[in-house]
PDB file of N, CA and C in Angstrom:
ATOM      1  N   UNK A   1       5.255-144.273 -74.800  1.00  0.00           N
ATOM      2  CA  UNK A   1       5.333-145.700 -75.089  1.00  0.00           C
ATOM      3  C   UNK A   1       4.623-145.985 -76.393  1.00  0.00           C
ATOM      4  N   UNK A   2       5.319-146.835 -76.811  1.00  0.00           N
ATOM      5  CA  UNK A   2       4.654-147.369 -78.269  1.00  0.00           C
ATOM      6  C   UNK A   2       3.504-147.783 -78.429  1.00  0.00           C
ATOM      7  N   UNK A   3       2.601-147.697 -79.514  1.00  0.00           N
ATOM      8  CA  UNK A   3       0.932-148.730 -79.275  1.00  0.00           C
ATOM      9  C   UNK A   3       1.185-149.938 -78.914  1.00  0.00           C
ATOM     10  N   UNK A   4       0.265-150.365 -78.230  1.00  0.00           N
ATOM     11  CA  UNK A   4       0.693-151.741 -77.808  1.00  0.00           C
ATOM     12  C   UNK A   4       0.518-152.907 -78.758  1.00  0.00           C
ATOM     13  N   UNK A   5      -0.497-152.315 -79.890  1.00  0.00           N
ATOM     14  CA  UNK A   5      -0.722-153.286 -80.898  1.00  0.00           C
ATOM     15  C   UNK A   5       0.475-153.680 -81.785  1.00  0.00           C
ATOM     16  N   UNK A   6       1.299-152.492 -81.546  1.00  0.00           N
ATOM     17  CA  UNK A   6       2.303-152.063 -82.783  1.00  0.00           C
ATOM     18  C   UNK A   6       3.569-153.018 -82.060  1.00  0.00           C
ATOM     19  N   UNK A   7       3.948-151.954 -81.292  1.00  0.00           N
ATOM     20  CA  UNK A   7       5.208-153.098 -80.250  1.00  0.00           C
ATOM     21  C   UNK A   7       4.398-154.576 -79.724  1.00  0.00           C
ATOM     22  N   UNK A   8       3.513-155.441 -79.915  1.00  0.00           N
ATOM     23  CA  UNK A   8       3.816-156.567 -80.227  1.00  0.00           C
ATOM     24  C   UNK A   8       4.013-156.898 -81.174  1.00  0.00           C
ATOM     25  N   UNK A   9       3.222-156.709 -82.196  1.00  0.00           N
ATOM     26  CA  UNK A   9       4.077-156.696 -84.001  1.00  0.00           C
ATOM     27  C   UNK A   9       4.941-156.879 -84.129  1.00  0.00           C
ATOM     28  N   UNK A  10       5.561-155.749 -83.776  1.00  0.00           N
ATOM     29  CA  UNK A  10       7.003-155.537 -83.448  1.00  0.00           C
ATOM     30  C   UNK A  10       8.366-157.019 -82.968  1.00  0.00           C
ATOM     31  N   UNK A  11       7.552-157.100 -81.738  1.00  0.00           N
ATOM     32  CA  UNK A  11       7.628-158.329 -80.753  1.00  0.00           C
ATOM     33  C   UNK A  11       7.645-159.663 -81.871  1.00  0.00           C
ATOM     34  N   UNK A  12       6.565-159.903 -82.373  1.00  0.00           N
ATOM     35  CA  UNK A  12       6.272-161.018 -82.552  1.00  0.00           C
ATOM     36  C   UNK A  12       7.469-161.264 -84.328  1.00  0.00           C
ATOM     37  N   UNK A  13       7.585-160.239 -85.258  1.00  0.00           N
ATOM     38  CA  UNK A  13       8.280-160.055 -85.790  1.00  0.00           C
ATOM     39  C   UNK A  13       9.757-159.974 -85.727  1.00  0.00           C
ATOM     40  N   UNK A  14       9.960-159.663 -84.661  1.00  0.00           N
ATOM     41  CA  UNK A  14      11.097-159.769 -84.567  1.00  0.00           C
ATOM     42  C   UNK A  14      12.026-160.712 -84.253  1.00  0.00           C
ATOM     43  N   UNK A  15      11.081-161.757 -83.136  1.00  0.00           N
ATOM     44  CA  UNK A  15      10.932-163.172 -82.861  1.00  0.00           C
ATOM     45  C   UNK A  15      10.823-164.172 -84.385  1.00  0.00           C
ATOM     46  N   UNK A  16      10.162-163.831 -85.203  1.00  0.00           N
ATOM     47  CA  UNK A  16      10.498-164.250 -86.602  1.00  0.00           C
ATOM     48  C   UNK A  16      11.314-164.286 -86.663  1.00  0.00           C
ATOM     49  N   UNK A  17      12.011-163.268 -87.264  1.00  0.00           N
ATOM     50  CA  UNK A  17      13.269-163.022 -88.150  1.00  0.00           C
ATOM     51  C   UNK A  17      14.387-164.009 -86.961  1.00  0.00           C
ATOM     52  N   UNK A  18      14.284-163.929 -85.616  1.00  0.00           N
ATOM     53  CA  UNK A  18      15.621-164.163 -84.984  1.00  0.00           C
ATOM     54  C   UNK A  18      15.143-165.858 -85.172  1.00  0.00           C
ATOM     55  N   UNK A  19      13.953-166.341 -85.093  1.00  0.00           N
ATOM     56  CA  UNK A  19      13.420-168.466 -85.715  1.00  0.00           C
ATOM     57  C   UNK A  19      13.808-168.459 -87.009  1.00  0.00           C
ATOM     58  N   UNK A  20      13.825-167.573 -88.049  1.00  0.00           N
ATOM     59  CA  UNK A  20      13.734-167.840 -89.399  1.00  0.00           C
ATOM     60  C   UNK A  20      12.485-168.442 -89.748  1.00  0.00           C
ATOM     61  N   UNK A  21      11.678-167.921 -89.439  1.00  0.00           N
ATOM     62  CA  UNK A  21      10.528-168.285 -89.681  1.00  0.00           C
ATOM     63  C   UNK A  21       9.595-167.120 -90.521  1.00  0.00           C
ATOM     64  N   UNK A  22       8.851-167.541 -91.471  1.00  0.00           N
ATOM     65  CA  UNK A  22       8.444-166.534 -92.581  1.00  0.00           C
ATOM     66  C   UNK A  22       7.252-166.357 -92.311  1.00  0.00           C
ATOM     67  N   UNK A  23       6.274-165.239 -92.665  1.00  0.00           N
ATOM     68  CA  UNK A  23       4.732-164.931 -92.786  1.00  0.00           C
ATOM     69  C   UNK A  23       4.026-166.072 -92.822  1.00  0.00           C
ATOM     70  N   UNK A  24       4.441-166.416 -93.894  1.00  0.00           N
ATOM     71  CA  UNK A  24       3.662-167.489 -94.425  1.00  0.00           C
ATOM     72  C   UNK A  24       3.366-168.612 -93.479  1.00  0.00           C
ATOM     73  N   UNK A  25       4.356-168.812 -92.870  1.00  0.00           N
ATOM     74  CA  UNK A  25       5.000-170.402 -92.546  1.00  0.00           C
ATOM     75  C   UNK A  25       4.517-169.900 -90.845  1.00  0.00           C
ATOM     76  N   UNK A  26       4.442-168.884 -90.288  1.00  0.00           N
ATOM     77  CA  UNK A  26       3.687-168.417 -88.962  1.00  0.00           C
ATOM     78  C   UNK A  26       1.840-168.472 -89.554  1.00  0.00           C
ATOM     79  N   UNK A  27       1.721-167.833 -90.389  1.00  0.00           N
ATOM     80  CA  UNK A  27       0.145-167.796 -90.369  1.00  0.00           C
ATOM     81  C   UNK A  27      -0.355-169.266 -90.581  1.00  0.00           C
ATOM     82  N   UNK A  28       0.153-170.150 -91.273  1.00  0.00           N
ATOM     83  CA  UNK A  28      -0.142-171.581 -91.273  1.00  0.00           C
ATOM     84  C   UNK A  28      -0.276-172.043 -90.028  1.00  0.00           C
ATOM     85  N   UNK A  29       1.340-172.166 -89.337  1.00  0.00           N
ATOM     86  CA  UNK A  29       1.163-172.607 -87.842  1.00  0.00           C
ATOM     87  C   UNK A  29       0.283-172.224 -87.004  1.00  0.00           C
ATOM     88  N   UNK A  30      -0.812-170.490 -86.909  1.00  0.00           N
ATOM     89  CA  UNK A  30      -1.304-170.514 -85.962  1.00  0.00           C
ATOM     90  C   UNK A  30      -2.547-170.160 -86.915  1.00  0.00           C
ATOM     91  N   UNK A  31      -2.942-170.933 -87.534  1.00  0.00           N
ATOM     92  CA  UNK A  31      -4.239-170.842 -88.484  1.00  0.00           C
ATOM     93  C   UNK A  31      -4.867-169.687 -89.133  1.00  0.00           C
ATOM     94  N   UNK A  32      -3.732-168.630 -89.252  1.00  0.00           N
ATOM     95  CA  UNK A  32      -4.830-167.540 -89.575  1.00  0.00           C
ATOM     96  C   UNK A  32      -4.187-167.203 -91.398  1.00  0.00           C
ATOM     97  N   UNK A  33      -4.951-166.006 -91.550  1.00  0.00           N
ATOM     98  CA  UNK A  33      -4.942-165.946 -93.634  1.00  0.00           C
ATOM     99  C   UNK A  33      -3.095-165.414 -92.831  1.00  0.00           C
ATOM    100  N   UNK A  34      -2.768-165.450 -94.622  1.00  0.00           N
ATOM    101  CA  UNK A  34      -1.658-164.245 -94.862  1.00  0.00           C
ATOM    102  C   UNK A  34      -1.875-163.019 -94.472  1.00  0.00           C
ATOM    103  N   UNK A  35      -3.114-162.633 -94.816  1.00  0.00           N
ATOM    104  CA  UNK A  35      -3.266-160.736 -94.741  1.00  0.00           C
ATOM    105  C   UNK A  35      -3.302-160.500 -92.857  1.00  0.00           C
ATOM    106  N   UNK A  36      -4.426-161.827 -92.111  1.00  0.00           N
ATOM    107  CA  UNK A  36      -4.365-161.593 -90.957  1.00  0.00           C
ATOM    108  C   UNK A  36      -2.778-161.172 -90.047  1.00  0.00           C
ATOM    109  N   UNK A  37      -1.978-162.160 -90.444  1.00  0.00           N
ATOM    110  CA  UNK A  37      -0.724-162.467 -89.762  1.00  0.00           C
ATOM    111  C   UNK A  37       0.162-160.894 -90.218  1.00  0.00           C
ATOM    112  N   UNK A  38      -0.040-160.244 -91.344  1.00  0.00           N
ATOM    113  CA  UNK A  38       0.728-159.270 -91.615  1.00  0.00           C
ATOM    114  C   UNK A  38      -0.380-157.752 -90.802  1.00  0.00           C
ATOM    115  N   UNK A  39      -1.332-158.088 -90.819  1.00  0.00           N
ATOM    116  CA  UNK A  39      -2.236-156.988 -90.045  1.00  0.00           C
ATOM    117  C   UNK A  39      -1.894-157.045 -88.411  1.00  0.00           C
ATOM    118  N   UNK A  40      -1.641-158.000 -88.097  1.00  0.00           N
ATOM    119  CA  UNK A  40      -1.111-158.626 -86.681  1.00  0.00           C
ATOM    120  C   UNK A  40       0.469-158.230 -86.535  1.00  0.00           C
ATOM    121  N   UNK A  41       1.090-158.157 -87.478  1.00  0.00           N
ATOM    122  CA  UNK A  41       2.462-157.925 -87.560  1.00  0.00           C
ATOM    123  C   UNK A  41       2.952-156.080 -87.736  1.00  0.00           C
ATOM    124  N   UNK A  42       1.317-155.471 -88.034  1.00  0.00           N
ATOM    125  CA  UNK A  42       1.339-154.271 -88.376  1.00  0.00           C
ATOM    126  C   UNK A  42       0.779-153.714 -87.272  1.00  0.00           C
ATOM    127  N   UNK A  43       0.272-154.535 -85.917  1.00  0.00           N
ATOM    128  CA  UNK A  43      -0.446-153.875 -84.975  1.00  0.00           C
ATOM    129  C   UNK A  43      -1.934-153.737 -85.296  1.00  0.00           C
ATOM    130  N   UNK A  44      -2.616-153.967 -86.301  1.00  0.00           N
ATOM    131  CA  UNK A  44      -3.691-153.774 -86.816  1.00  0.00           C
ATOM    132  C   UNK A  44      -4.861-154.273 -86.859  1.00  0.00           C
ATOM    133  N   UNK A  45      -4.277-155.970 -86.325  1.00  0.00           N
ATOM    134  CA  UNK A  45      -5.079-156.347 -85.383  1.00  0.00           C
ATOM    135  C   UNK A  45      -5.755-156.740 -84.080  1.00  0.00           C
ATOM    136  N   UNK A  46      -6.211-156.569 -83.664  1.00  0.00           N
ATOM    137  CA  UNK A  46      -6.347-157.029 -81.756  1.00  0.00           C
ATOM    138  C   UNK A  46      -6.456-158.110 -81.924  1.00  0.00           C
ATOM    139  N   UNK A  47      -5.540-159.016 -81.289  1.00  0.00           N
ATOM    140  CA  UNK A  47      -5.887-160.159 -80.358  1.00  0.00           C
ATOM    141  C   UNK A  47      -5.693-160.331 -79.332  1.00  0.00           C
ATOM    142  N   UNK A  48      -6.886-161.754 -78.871  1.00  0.00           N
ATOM    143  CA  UNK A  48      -7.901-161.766 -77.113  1.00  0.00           C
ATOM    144  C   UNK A  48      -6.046-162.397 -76.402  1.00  0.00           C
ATOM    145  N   UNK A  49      -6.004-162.290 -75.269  1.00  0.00           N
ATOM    146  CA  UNK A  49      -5.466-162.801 -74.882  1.00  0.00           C
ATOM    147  C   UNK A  49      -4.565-164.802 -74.565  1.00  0.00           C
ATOM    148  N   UNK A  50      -5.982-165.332 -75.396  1.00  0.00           N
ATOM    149  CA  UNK A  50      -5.570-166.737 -75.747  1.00  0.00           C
ATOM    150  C   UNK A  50      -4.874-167.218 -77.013  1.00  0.00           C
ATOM    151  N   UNK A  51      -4.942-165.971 -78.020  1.00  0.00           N
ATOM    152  CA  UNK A  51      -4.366-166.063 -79.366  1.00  0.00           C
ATOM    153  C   UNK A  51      -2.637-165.673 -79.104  1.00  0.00           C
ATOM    154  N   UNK A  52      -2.500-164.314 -77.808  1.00  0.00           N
ATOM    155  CA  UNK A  52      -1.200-163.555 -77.704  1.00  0.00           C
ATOM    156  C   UNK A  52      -0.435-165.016 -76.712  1.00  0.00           C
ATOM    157  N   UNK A  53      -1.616-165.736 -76.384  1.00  0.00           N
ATOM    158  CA  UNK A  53      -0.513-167.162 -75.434  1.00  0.00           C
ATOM    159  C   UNK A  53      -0.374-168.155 -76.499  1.00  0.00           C
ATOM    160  N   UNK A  54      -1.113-168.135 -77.737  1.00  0.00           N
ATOM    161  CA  UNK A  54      -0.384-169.598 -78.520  1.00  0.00           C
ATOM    162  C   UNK A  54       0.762-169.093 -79.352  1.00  0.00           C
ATOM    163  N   UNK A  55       0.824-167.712 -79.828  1.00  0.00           N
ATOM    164  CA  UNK A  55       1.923-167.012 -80.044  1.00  0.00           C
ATOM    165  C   UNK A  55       3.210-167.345 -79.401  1.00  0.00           C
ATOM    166  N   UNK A  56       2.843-166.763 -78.070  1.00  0.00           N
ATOM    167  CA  UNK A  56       3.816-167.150 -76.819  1.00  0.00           C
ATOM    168  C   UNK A  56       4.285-167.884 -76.544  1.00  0.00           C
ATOM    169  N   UNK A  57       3.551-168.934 -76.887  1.00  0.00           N
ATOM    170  CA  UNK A  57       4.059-170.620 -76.505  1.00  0.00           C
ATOM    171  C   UNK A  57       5.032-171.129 -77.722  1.00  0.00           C
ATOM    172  N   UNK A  58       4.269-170.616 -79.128  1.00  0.00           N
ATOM    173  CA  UNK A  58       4.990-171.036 -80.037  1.00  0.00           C
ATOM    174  C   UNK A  58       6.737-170.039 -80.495  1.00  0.00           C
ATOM    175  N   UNK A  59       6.947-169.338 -79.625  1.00  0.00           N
ATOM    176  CA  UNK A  59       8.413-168.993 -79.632  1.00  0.00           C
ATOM    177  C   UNK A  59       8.845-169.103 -78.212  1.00  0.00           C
ATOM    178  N   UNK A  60       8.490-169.734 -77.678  1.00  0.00           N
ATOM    179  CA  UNK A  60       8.931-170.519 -76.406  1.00  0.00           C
ATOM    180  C   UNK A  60       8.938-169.484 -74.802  1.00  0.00           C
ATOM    181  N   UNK A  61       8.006-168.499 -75.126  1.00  0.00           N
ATOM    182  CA  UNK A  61       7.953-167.055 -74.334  1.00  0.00           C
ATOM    183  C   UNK A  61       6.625-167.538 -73.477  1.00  0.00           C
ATOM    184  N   UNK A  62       6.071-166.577 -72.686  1.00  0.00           N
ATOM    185  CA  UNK A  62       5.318-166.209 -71.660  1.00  0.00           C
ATOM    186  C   UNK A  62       4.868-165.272 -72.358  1.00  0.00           C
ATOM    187  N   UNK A  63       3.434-164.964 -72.358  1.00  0.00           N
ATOM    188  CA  UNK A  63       2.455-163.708 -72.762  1.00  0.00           C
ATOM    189  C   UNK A  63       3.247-162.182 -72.086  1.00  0.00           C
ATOM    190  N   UNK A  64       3.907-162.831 -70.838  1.00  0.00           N
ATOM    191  CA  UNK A  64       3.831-161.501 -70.656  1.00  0.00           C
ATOM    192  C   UNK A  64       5.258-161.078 -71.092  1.00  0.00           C
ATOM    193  N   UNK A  65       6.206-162.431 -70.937  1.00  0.00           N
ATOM    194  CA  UNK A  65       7.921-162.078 -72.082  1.00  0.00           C
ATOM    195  C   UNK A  65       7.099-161.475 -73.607  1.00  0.00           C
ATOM    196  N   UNK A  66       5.906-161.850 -73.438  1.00  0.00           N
ATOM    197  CA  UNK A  66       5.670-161.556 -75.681  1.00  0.00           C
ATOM    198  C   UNK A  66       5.584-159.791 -75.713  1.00  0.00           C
ATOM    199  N   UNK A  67       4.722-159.490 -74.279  1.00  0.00           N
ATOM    200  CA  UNK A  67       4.233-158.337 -74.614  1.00  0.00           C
ATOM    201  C   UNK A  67       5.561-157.269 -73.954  1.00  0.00           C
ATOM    202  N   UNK A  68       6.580-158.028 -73.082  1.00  0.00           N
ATOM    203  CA  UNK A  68       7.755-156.923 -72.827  1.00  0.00           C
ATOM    204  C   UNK A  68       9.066-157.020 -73.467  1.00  0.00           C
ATOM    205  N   UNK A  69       8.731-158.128 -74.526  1.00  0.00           N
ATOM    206  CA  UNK A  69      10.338-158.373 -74.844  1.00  0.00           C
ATOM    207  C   UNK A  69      10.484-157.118 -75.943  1.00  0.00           C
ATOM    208  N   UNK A  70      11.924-156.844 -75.573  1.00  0.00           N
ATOM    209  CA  UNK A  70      12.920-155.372 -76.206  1.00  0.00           C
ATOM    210  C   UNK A  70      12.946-155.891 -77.724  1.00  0.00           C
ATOM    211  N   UNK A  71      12.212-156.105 -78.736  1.00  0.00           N
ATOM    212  CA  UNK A  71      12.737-156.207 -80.219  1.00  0.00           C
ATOM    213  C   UNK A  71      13.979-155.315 -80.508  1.00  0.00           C
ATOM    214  N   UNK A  72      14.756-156.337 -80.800  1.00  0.00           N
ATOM    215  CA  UNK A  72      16.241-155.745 -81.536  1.00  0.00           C
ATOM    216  C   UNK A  72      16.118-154.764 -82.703  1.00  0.00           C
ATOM    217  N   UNK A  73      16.790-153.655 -82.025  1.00  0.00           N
ATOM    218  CA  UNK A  73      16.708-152.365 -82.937  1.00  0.00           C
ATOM    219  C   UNK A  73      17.403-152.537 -84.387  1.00  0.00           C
ATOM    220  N   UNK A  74      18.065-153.457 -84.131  1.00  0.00           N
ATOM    221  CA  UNK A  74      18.866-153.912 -85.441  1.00  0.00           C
ATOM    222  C   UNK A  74      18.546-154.750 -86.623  1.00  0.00           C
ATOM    223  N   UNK A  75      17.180-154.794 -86.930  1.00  0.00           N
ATOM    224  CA  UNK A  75      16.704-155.811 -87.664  1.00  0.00           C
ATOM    225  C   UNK A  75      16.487-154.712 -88.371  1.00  0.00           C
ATOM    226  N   UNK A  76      16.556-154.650 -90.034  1.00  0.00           N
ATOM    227  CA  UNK A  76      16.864-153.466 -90.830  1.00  0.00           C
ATOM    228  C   UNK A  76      15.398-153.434 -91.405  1.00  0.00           C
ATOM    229  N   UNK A  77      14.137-153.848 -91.080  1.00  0.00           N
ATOM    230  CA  UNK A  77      12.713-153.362 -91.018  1.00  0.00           C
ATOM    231  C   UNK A  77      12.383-152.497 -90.310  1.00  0.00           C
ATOM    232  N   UNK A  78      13.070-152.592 -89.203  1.00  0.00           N
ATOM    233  CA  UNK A  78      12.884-151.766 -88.127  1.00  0.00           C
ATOM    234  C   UNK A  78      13.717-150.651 -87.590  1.00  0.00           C
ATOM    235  N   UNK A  79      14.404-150.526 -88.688  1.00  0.00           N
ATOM    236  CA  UNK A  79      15.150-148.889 -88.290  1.00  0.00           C
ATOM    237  C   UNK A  79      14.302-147.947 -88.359  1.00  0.00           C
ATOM    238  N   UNK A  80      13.607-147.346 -88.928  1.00  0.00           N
ATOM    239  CA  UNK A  80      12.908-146.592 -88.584  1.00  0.00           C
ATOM    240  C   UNK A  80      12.530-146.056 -87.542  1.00  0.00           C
ATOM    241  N   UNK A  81      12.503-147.152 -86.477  1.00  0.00           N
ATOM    242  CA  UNK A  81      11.980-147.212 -85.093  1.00  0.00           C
ATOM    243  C   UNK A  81      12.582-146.478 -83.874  1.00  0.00           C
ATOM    244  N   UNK A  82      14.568-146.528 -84.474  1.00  0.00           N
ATOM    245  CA  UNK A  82      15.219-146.037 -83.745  1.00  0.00           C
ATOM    246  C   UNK A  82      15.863-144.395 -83.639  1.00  0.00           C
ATOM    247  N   UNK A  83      14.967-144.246 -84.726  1.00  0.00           N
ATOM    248  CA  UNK A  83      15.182-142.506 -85.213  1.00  0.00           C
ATOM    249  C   UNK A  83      13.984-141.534 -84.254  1.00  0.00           C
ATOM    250  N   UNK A  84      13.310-141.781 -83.275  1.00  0.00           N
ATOM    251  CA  UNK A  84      12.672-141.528 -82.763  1.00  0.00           C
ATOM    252  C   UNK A  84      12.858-141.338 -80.938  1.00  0.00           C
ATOM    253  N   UNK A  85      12.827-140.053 -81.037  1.00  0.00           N
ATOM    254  CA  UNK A  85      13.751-140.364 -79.649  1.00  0.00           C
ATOM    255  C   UNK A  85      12.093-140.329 -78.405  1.00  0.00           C
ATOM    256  N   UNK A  86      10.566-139.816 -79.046  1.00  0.00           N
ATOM    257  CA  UNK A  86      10.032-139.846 -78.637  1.00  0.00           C
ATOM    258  C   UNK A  86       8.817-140.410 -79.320  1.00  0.00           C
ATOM    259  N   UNK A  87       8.451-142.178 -78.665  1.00  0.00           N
ATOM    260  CA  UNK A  87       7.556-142.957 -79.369  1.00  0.00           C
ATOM    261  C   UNK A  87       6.174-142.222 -79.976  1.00  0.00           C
ATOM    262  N   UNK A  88       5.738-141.224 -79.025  1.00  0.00           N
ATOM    263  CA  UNK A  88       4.388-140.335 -79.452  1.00  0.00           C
ATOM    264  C   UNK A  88       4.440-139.941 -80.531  1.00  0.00           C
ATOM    265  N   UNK A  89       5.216-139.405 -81.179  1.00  0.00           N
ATOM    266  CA  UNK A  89       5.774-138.784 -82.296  1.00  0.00           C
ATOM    267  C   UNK A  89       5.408-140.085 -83.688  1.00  0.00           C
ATOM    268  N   UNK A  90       6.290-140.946 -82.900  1.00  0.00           N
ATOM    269  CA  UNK A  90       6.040-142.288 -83.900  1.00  0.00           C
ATOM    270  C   UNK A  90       4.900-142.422 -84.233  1.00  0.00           C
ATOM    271  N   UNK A  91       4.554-142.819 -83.076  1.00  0.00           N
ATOM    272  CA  UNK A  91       2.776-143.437 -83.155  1.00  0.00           C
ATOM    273  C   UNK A  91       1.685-142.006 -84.144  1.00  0.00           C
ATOM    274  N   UNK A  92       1.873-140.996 -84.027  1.00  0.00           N
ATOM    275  CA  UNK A  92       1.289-140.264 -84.880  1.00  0.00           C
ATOM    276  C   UNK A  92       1.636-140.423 -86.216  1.00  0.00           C
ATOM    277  N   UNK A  93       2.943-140.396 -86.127  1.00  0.00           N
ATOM    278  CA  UNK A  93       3.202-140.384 -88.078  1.00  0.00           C
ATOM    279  C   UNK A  93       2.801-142.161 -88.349  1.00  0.00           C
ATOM    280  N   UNK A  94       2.303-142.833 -87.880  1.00  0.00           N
ATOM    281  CA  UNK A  94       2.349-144.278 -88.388  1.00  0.00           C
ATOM    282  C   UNK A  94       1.023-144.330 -88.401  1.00  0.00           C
ATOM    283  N   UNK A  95       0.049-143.365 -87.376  1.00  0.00           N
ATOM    284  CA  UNK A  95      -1.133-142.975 -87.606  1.00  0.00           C
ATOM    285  C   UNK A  95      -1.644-142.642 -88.816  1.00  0.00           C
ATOM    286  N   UNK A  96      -1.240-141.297 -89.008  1.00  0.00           N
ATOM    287  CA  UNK A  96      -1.548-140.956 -90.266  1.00  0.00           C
ATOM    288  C   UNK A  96      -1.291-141.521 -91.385  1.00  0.00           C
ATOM    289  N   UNK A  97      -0.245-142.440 -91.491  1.00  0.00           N
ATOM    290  CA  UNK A  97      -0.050-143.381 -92.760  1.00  0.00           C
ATOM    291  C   UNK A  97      -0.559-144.135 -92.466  1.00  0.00           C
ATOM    292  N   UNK A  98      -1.613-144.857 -91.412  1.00  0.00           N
ATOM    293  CA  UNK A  98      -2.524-146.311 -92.090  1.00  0.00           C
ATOM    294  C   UNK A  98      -3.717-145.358 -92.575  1.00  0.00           C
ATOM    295  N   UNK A  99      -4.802-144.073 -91.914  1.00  0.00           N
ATOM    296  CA  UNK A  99      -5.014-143.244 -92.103  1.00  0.00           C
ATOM    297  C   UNK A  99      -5.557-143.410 -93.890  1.00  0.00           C
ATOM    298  N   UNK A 100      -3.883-142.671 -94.067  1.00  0.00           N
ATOM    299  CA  UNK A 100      -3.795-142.530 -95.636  1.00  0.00           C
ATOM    300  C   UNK A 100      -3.933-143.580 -96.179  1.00  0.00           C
ATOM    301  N   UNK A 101      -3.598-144.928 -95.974  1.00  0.00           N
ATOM    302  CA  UNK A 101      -3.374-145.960 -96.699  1.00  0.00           C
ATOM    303  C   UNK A 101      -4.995-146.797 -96.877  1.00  0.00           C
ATOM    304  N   UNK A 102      -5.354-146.287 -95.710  1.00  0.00           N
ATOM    305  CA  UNK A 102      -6.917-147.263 -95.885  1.00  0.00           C
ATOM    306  C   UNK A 102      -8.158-146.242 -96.597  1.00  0.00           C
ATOM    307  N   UNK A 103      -7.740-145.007 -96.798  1.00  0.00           N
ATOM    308  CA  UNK A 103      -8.423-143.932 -97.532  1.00  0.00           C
ATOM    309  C   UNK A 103      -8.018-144.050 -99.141  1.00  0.00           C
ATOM    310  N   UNK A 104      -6.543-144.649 -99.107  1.00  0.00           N
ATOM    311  CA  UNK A 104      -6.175-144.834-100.632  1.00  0.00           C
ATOM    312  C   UNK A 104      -7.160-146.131-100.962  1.00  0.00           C
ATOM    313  N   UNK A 105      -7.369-147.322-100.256  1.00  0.00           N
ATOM    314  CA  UNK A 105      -7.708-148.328-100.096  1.00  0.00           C
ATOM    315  C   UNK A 105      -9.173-148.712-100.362  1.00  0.00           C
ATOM    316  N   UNK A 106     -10.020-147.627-100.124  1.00  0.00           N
ATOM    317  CA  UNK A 106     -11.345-146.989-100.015  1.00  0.00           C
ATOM    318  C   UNK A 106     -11.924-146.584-101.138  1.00  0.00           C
ATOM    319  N   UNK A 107     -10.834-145.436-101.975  1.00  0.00           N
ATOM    320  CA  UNK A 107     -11.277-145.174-103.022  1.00  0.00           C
ATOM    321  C   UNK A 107     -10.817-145.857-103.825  1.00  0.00           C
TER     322      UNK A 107
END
């Protein structure tokens, strides 16, 4: 199974794209920066359970529709996703690239 941080990302992104609703125009609505909402969109950040219900509320879902709904494999950000016939696999290589990315980030 996917990280759970990641497949809501996932979740909550994908729920974007199907509102037409942009980064921007979500991190406004639920008060947080730009970088938060895309770290949140990357799995990268944890949030408590009262942040994953105003989410919830604001695409008209249940916390627990947020955290099981199937994101459409077809949203062309997310192909990647479907080349994977075993999520573990995923979750390692997506490992090692934040990994790399916050070590590039560092120096």
């Amino acid at each position: 199974m996917a990280n759970v941080g990641r497949k809501l990302g996932v979740n909550i992104f994908t729920l974007m794209q199907n509102s037409g609703i942009s980064r921007e125009d979500l991190a406004e609505k639920l008060n947080y920066t730009y970088r938060d909402m895309c770290r949140i969109l990357e799995g990268k950040l944890l949030l408590p359970p009262v942040e994953i219900g105003k989410i919830a509320e604001l695409f008209g879902k249940t916390k627990k529709e947020l955290l099981s709904y199937e994101a459409d494999k077809f949203v062309p950000e997310l192909q990647y996703m479907k080349e994977f016939s075993n999520t573990d696999n995923l979750d390692k290589i997506l490992d090692l690239l934040d990994d790399y990315v916050e070590l590039k980030e560092v120096m």
